[in-house]
C-alpha atoms as a PDB file:
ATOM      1  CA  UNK A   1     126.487-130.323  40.740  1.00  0.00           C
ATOM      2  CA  UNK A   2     128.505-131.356  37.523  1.00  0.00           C
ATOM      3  CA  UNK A   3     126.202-134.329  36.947  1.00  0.00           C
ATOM      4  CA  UNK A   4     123.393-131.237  36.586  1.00  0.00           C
ATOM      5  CA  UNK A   5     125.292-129.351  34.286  1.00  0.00           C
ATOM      6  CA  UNK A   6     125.716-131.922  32.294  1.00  0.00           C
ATOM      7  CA  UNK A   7     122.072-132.758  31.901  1.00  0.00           C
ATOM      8  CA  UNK A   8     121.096-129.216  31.573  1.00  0.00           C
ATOM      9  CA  UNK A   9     123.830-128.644  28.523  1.00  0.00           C
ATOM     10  CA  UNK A  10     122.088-132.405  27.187  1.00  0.00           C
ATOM     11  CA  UNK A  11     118.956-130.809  26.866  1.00  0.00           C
ATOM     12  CA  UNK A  12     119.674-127.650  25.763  1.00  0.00           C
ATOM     13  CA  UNK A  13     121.113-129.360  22.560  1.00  0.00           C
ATOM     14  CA  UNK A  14     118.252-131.537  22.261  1.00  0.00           C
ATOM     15  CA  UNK A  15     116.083-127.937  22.072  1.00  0.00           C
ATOM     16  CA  UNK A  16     118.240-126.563  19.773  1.00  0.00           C
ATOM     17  CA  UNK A  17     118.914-129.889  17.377  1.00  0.00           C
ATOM     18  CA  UNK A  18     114.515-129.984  17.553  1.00  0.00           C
ATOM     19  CA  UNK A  19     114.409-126.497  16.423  1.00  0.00           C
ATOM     20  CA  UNK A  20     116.764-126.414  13.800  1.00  0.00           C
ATOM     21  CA  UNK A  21     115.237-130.088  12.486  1.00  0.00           C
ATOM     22  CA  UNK A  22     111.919-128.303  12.428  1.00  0.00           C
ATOM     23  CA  UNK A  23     113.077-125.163  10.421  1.00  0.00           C
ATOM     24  CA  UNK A  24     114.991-127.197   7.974  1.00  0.00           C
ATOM     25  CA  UNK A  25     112.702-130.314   7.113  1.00  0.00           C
ATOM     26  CA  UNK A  26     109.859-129.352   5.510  1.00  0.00           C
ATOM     27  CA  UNK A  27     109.174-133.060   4.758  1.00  0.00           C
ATOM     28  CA  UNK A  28     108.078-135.886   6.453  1.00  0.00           C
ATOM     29  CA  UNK A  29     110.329-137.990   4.926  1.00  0.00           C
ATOM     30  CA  UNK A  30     113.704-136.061   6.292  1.00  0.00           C
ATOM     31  CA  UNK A  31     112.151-135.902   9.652  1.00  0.00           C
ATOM     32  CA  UNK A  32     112.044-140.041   9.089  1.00  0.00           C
ATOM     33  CA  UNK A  33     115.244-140.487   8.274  1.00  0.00           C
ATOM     34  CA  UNK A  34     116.498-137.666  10.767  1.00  0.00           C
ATOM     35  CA  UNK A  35     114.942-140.057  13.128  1.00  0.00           C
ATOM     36  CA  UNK A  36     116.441-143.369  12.474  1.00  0.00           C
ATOM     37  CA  UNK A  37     119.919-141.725  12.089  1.00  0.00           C
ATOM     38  CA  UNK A  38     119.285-141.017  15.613  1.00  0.00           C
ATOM     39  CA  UNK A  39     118.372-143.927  16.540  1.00  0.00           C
ATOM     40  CA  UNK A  40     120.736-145.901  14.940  1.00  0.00           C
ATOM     41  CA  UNK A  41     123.717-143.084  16.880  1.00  0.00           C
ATOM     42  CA  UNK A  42     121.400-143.884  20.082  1.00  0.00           C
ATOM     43  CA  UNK A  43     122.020-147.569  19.738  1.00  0.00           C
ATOM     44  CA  UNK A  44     125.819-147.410  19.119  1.00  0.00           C
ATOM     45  CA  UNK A  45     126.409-145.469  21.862  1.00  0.00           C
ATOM     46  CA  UNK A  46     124.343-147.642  24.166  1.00  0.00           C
ATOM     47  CA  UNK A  47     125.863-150.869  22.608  1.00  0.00           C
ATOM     48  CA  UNK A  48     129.557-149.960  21.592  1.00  0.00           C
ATOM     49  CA  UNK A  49     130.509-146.982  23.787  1.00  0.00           C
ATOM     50  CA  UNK A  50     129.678-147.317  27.030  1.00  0.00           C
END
């Protein structure tokens, strides 16, 4: 039941990190580079962390 939780709390802050990246970029070029600095956490904590 904890793993759940954990997944449900995960995507709750993906909703809210969406919403708040849609109400504050009004560019397509922030939303670009929004991206790739996820992507570039993504792969650190894939590569480094786990």
């Amino acid at each position: 039941m904890n793993d759940y939780l954990v997944y449900i709390i995960a995507l709750i802050a993906l909703v809210v990190v969406i919403v708040v990246v849609k109400k504050v970029t009004s560019c397509l070029v922030k939303s670009i580079v929004t991206l790739a600095f996820l992507a570039i956490l993504a792969y650190i904590y894939y590569y480094y962390l786990r």
